[in-house]
C-alpha atoms as a PDB file:
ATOM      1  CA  UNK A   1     122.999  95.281  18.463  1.00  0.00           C
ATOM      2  CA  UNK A   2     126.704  95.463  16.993  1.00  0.00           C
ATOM      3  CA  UNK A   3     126.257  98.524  15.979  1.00  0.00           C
ATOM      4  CA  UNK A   4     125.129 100.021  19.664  1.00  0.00           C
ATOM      5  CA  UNK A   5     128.853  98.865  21.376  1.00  0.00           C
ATOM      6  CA  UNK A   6     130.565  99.985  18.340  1.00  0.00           C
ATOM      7  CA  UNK A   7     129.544 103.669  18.044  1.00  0.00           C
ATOM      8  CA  UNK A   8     129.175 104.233  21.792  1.00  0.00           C
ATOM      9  CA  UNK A   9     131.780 101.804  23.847  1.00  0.00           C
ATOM     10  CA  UNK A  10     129.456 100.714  25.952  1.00  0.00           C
ATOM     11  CA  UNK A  11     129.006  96.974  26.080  1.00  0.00           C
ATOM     12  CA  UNK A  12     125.297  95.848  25.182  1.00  0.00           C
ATOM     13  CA  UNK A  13     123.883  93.986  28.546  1.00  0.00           C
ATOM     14  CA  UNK A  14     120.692  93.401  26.986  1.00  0.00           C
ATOM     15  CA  UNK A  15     117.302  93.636  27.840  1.00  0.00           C
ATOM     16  CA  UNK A  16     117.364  91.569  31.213  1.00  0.00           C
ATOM     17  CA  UNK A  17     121.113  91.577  32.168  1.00  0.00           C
ATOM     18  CA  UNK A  18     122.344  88.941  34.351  1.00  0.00           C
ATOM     19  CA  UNK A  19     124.936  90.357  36.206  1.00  0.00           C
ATOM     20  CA  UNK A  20     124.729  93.835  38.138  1.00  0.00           C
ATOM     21  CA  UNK A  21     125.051  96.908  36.279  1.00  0.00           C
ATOM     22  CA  UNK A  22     125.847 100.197  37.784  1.00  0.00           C
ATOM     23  CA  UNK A  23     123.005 102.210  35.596  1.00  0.00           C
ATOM     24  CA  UNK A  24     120.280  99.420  37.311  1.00  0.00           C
ATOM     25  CA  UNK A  25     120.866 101.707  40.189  1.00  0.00           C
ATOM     26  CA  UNK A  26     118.222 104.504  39.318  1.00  0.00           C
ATOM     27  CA  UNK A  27     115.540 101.283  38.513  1.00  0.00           C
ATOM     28  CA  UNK A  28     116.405 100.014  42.142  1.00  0.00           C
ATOM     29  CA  UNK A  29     115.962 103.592  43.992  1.00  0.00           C
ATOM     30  CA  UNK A  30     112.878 103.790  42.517  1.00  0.00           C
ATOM     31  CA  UNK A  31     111.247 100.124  42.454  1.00  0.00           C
ATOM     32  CA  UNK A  32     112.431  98.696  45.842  1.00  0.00           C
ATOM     33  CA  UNK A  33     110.179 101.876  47.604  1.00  0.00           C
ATOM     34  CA  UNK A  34     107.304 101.015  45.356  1.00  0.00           C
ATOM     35  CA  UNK A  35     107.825  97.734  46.031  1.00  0.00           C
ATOM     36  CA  UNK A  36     107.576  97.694  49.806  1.00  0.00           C
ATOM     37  CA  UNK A  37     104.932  99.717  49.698  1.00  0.00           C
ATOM     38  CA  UNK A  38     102.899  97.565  47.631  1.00  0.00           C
ATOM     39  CA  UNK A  39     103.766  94.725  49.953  1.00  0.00           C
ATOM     40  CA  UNK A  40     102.263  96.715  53.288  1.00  0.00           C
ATOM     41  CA  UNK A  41      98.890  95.055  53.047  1.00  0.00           C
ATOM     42  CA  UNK A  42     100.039  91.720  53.002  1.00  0.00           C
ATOM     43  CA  UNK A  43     102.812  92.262  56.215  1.00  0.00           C
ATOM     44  CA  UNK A  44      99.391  94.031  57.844  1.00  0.00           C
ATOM     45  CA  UNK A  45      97.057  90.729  56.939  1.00  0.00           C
ATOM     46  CA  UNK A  46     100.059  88.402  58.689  1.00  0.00           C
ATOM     47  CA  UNK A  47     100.829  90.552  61.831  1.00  0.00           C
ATOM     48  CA  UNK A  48      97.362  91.539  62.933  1.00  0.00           C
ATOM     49  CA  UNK A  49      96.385  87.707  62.650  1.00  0.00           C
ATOM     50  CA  UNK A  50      99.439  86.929  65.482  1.00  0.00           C
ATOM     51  CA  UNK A  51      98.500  90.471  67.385  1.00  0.00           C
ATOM     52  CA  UNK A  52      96.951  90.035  71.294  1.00  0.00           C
ATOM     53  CA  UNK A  53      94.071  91.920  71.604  1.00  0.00           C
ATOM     54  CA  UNK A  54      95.620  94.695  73.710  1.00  0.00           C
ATOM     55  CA  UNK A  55      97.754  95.667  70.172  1.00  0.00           C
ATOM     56  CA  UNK A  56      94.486  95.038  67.888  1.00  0.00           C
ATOM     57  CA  UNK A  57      92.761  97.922  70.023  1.00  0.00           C
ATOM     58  CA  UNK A  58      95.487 100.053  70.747  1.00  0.00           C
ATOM     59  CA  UNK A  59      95.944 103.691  69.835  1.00  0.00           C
ATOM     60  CA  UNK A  60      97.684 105.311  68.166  1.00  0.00           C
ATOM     61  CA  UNK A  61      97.325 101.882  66.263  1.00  0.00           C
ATOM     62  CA  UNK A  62     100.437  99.361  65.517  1.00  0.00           C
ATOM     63  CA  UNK A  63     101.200  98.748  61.983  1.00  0.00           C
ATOM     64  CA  UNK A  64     103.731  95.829  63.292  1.00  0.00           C
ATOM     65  CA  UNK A  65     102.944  93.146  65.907  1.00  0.00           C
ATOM     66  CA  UNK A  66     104.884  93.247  68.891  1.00  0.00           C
ATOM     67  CA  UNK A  67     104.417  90.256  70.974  1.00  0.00           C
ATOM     68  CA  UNK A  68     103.077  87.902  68.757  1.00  0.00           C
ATOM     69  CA  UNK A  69     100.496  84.549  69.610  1.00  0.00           C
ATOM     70  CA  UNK A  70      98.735  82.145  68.439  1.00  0.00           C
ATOM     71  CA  UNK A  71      95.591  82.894  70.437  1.00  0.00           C
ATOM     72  CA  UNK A  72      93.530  83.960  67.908  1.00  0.00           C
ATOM     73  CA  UNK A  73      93.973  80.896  65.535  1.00  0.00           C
ATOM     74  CA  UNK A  74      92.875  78.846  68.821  1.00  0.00           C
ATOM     75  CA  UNK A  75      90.097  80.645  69.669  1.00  0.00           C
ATOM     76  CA  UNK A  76      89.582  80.277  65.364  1.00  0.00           C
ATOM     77  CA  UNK A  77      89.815  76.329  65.680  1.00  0.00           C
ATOM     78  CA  UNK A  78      87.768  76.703  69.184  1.00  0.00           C
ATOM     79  CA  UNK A  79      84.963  78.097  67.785  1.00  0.00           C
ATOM     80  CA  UNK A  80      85.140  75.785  64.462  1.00  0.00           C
ATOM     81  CA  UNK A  81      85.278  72.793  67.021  1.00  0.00           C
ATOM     82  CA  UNK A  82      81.575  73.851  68.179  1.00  0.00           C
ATOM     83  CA  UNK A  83      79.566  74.284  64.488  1.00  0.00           C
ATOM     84  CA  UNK A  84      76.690  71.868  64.336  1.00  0.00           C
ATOM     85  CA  UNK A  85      78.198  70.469  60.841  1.00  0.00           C
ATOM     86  CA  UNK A  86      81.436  69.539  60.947  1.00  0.00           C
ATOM     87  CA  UNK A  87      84.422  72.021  59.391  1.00  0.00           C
ATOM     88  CA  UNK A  88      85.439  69.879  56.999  1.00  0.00           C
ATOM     89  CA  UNK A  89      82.122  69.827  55.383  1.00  0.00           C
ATOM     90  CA  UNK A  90      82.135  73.374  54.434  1.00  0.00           C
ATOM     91  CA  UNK A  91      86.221  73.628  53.561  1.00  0.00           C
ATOM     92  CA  UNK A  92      85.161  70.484  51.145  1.00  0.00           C
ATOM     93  CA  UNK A  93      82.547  72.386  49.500  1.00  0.00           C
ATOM     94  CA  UNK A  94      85.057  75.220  48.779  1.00  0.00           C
ATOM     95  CA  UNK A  95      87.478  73.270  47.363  1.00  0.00           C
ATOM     96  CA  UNK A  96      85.065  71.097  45.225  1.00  0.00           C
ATOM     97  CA  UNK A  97      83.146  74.654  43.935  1.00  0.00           C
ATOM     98  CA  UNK A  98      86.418  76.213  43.188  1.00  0.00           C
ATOM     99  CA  UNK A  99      87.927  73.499  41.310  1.00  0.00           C
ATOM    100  CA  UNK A 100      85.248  72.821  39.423  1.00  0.00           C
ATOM    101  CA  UNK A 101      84.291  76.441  38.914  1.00  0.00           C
ATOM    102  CA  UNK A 102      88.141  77.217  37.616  1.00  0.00           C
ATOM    103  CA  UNK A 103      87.967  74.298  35.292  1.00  0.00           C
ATOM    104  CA  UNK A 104      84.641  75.029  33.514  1.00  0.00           C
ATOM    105  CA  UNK A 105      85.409  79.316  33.515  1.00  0.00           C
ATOM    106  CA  UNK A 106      88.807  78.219  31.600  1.00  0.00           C
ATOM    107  CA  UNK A 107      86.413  76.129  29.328  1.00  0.00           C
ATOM    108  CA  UNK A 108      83.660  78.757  28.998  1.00  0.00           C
ATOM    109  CA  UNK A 109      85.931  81.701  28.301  1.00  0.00           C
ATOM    110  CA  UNK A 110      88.670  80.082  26.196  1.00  0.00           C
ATOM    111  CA  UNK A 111      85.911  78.399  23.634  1.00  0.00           C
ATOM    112  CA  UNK A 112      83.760  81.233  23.563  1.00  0.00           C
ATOM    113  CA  UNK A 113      86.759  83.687  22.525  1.00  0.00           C
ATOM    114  CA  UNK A 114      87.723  81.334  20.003  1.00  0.00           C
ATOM    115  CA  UNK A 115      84.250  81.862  18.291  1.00  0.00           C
ATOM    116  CA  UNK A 116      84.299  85.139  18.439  1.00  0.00           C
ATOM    117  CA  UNK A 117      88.065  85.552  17.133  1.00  0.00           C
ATOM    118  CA  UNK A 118      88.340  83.047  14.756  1.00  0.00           C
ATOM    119  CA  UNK A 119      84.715  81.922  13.253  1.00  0.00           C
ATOM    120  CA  UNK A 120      82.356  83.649  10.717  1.00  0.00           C
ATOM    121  CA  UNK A 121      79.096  83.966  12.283  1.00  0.00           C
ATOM    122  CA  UNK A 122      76.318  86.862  12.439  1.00  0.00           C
ATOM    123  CA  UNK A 123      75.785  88.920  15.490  1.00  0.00           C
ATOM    124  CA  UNK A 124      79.737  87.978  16.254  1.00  0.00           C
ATOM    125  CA  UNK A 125      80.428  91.944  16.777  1.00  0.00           C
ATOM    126  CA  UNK A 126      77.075  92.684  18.532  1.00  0.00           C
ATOM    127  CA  UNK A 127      77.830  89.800  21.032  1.00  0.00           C
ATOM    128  CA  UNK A 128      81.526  91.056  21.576  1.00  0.00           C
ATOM    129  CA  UNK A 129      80.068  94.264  22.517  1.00  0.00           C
ATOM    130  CA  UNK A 130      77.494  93.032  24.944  1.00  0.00           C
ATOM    131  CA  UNK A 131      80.258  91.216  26.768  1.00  0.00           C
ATOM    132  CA  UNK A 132      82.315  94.297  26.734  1.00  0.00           C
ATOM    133  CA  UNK A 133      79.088  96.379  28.500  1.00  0.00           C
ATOM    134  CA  UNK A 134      78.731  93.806  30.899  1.00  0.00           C
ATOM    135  CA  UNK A 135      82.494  94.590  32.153  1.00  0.00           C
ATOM    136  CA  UNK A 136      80.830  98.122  33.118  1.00  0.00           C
ATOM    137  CA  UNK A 137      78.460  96.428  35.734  1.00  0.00           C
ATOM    138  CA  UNK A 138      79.469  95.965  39.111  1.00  0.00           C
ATOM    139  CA  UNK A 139      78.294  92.975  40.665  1.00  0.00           C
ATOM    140  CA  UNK A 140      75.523  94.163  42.945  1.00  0.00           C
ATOM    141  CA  UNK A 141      74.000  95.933  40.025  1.00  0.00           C
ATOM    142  CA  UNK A 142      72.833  92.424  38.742  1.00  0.00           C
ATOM    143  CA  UNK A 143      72.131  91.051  42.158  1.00  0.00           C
ATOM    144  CA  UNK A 144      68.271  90.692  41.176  1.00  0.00           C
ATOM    145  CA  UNK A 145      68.399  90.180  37.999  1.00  0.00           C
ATOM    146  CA  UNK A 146      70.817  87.378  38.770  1.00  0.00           C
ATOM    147  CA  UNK A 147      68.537  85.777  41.961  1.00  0.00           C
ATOM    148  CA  UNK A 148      65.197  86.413  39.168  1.00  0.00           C
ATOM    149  CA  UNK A 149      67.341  83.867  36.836  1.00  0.00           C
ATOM    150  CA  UNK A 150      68.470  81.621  39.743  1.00  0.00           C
ATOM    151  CA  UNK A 151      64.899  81.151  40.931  1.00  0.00           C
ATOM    152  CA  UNK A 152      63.419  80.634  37.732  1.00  0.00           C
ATOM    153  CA  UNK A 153      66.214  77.870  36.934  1.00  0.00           C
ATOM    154  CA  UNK A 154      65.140  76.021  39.908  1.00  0.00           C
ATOM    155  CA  UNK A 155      68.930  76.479  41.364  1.00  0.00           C
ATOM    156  CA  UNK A 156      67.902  77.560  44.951  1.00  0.00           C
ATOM    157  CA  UNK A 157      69.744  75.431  47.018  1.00  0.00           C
ATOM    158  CA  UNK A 158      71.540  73.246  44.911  1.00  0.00           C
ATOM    159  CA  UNK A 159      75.195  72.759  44.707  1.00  0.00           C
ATOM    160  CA  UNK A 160      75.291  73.939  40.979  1.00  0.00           C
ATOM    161  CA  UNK A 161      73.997  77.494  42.028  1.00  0.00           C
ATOM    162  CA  UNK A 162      77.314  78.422  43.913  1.00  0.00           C
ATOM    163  CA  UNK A 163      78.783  77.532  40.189  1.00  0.00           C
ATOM    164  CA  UNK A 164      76.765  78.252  37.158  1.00  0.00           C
ATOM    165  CA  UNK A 165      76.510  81.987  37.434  1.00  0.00           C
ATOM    166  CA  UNK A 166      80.146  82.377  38.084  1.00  0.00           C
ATOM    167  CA  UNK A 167      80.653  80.839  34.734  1.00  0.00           C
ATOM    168  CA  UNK A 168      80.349  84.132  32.622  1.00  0.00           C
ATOM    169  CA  UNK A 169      83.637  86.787  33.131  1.00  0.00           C
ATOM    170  CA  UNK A 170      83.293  89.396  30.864  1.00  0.00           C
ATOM    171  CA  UNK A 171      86.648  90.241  31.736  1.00  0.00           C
ATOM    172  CA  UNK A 172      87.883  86.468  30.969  1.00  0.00           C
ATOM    173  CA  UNK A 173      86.064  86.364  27.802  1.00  0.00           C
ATOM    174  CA  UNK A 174      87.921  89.807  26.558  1.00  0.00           C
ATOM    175  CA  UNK A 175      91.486  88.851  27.852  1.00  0.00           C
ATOM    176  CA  UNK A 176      91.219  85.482  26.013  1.00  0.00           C
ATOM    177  CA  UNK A 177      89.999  86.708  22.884  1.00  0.00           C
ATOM    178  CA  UNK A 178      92.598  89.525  23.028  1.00  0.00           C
ATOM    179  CA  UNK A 179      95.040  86.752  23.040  1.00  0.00           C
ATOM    180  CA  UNK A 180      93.733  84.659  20.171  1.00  0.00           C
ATOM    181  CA  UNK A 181      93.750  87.709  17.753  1.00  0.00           C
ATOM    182  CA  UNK A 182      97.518  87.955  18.090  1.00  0.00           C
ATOM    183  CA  UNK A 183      97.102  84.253  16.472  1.00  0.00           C
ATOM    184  CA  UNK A 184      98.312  83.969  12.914  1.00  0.00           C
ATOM    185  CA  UNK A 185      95.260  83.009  10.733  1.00  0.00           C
ATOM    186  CA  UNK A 186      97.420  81.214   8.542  1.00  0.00           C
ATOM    187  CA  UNK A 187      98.289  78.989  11.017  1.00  0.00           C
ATOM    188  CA  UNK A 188      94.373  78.147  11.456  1.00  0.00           C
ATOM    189  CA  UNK A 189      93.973  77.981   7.570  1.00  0.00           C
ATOM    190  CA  UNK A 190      97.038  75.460   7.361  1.00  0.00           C
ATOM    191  CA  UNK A 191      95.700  73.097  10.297  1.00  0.00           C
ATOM    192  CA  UNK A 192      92.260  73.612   8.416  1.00  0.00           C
ATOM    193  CA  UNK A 193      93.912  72.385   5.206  1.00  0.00           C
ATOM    194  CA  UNK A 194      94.819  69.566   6.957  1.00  0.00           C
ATOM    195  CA  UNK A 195      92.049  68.385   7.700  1.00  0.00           C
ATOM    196  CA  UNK A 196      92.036  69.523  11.684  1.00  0.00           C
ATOM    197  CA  UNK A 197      89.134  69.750  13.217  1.00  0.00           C
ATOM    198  CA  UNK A 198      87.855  72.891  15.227  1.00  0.00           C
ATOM    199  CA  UNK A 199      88.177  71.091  18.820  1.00  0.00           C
ATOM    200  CA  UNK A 200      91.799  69.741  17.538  1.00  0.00           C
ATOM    201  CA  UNK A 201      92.826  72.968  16.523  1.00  0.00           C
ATOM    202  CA  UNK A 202      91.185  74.577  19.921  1.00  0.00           C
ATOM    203  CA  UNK A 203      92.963  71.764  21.749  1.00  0.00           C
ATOM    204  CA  UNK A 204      96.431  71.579  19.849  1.00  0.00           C
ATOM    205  CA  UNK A 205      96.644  75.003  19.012  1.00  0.00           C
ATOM    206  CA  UNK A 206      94.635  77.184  20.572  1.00  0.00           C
ATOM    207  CA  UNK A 207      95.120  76.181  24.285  1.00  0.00           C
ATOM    208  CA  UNK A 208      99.088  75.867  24.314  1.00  0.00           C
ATOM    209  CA  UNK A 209      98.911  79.080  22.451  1.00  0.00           C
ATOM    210  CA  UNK A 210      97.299  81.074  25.404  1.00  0.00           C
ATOM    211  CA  UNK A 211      98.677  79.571  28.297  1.00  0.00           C
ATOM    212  CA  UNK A 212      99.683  83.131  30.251  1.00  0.00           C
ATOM    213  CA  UNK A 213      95.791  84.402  30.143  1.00  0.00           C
ATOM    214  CA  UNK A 214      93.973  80.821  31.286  1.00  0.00           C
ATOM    215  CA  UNK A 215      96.796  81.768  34.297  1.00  0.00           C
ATOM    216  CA  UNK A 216      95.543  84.743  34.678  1.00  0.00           C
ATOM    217  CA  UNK A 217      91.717  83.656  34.316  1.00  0.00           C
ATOM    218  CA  UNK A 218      92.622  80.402  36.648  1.00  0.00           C
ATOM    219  CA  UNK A 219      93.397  83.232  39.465  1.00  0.00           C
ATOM    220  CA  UNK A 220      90.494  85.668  39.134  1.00  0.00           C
ATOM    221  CA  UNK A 221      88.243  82.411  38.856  1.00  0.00           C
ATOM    222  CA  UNK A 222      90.012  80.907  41.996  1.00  0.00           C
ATOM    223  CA  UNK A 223      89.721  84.540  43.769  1.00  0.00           C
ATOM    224  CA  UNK A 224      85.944  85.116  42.838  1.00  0.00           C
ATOM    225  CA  UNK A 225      85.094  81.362  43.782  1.00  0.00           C
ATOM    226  CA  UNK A 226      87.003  80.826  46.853  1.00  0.00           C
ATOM    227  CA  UNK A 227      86.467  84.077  48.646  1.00  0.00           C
ATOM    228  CA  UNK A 228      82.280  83.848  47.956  1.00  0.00           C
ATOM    229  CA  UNK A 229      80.460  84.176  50.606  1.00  0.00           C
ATOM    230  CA  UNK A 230      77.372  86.113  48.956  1.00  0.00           C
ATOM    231  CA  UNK A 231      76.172  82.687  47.050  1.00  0.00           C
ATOM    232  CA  UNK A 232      75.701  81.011  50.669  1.00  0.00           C
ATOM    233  CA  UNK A 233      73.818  83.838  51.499  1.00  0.00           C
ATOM    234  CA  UNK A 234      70.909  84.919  49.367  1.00  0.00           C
ATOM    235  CA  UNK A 235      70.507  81.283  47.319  1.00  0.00           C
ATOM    236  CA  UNK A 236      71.571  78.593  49.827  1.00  0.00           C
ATOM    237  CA  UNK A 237      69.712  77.921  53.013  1.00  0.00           C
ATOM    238  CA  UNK A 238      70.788  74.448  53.475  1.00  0.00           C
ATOM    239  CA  UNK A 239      73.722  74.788  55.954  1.00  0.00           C
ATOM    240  CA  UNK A 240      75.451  71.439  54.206  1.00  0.00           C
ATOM    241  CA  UNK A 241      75.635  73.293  51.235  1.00  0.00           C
ATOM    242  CA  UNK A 242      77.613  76.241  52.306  1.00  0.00           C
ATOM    243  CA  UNK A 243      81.365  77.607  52.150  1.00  0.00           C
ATOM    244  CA  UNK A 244      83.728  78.188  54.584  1.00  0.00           C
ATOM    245  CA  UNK A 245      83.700  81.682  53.276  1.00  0.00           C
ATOM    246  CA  UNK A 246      80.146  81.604  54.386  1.00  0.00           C
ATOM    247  CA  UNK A 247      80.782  80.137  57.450  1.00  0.00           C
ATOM    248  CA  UNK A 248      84.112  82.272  58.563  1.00  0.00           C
ATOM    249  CA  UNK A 249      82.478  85.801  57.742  1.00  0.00           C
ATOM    250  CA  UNK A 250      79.102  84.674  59.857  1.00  0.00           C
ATOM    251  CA  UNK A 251      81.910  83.116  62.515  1.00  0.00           C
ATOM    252  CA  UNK A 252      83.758  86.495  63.097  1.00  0.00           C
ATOM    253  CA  UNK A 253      80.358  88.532  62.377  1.00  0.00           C
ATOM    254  CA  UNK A 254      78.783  86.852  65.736  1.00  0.00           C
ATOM    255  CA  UNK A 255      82.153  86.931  67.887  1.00  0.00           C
ATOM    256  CA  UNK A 256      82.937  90.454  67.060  1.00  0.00           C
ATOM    257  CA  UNK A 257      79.304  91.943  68.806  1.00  0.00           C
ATOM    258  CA  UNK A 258      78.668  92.769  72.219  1.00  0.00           C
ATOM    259  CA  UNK A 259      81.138  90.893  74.848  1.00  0.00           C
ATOM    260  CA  UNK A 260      82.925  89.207  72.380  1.00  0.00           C
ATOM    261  CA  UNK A 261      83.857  92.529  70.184  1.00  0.00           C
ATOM    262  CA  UNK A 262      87.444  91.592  71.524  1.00  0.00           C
ATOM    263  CA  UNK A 263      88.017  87.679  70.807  1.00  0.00           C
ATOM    264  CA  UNK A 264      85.799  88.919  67.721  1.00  0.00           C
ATOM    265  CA  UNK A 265      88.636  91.463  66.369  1.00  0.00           C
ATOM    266  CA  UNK A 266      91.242  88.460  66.952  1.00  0.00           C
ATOM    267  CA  UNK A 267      89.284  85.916  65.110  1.00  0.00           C
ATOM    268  CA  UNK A 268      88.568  87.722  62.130  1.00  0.00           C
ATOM    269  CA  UNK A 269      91.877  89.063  61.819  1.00  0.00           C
ATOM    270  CA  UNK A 270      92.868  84.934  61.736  1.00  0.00           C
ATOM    271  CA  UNK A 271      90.139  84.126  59.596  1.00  0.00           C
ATOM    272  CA  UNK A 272      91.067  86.885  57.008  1.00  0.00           C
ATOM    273  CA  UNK A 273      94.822  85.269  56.624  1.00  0.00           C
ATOM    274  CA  UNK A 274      93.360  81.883  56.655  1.00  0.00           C
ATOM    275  CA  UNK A 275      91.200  83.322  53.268  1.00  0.00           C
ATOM    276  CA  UNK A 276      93.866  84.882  52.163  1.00  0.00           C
ATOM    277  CA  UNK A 277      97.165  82.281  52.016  1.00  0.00           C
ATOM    278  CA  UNK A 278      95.470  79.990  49.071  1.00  0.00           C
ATOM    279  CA  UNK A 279      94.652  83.408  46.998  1.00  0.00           C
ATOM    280  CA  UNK A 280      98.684  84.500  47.822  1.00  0.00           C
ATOM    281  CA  UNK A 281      99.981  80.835  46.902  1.00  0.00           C
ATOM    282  CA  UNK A 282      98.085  80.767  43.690  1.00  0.00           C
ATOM    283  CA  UNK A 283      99.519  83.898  42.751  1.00  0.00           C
ATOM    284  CA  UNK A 284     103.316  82.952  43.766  1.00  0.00           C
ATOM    285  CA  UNK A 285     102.917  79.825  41.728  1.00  0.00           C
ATOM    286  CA  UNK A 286     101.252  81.880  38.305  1.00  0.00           C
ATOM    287  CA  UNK A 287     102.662  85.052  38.663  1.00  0.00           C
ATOM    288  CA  UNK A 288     105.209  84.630  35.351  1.00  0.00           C
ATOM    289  CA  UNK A 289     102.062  84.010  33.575  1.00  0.00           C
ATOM    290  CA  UNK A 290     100.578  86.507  34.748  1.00  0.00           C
ATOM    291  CA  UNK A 291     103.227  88.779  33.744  1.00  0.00           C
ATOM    292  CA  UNK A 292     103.074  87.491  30.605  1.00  0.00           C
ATOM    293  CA  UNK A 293      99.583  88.384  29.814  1.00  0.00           C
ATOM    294  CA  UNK A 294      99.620  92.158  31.294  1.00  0.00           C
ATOM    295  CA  UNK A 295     102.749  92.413  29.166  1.00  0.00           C
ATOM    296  CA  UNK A 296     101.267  90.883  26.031  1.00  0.00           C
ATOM    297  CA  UNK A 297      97.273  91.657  26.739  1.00  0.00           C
ATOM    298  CA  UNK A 298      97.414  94.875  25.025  1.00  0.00           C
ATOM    299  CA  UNK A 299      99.657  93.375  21.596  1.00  0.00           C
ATOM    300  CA  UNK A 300      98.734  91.390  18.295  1.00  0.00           C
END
């Protein structure tokens, strides 16, 4: 980029400059707007959690809380205090499905792309398509065809069936093999050579390779797992067996009925943010890699 200072005069700042540069101005004037406004849910998630009830039902209604508490996080914990099965049961149940659900999509989706964009097979093409069809479904287009499946696995009720159908993203499966086209096959053919075997190279190669997309699959995995409450609800009728999604949408569904539409409004507005922080944390942590892949998704 000699060349670019030379003929204009104007010192080459590169791509990402460090320092402030007056022409960053026109970036700022427009991104900083866009910015705040794409941060307005998540202020609105915190400050209706902290609002009183006489802000939750005012009108005109208040965008901002003004005289915040913590009254609806102890009517929350009140009502938690009373369930027949203990809290803790169901918030260990969450954790335990999502973790283990995150793990095995990353396994699923990363393997299964590496089939389809680095092996010989037949049907390879016809497959690829099916999984891109599937990404035209929404999900309650497939609720009984999904609870047929269930039923006939013998999954009702069982811990595996908040997991197993979670397993296949269509929209994982594309993203990852996306990723491992942009993979040199010479630098299969040479580990191949070698003598590497196809979990070595999937493991050595492969994996450290596409590091930005399992990010971005760890957080719609984490999202889809963790915020789940339909599972509980049309395969699970042992309560032990439930989520604390499950348990926090039937929670605020009860409260916020009849007398209790009030302390109802406050303790689902607590319960949403209590949902919510993991997804937001996950995100903070990933979010470079995430960049990375929406940035690089599209590229071979």
């Amino acid at each position: 980029m000699k060349w670019f200072s030379r003929y204009t005069g104007v010192k080459n700042r590169g791509i990402n400059p460090q320092g402030f540069h007056v022409s960053q101005i026109k970036f700022y004037v427009l991104l900083v707007p866009l910015s705040a406004l794409m941060l307005l849910p998540i202020i609105y998630i915190f400050s209706s959690a902290f609002k009183p009830p006489d802000e939750l039902f005012a009108f005109p209604p208040r965008f901002f809380v003004v005289n915040p508490t913590l009254k609806n996080f102890t009517d929350l914990f009140s009502k938690l205090s009373n369930s027949g099965i203990p809290v803790s049961r169901y918030l260990f149940n969450s954790i335990v499905i999502t973790l283990v659900t995150v793990l095995a999509s990353i396994f699923v989706s990363s393997t299964a792309a590496y089939a389809l964009s680095k092996k010989r097979f037949k049907l390879k093409q016809t497959l690829f398509v099916i999984n891109n069809v599937a990404l035209m479904f929404v999900p309650i287009a497939v609720t009984i065809p999904r609870f047929l499946v269930v039923k006939n696995l013998s999954l009702l009720d069982t811990f595996w069936v908040h997991i197993l159908p979670v397993l296949a993203m269509p929209v994982g499966l594309f993203l990852l093999k996306q990723f491992i086209d942009g993979i040199p096959d010479e630098v299969i053919e040479a580990a191949q050579i070698d003598g590497a075997s196809d979990w070595w190279i999937y493991w050595r190669i492969i994996l450290p390779m596409i590091q930005p997309a399992l990010a971005t699959i760890a957080i719609l995995t984490f999202q889809a797992a963790w915020n789940n409450a339909e599972i509980s609800t049309l395969y699970i009728n042992n309560e032990s067996l439930r989520t604390l999604a499950f348990y926090l949408s039937t929670l605020t569904s009860t409260t916020a009925t009849g007398a209790n539409a009030v302390a109802g409004q406050g303790i689902a507005a607590a319960a949403a943010l209590i949902m919510f922080l993991p997804n937001l944390v996950i995100f903070i942590f990933l979010q470079g890699q995430v960049m990375s892949t929406m940035s690089r998704s599209g590229l071979k």
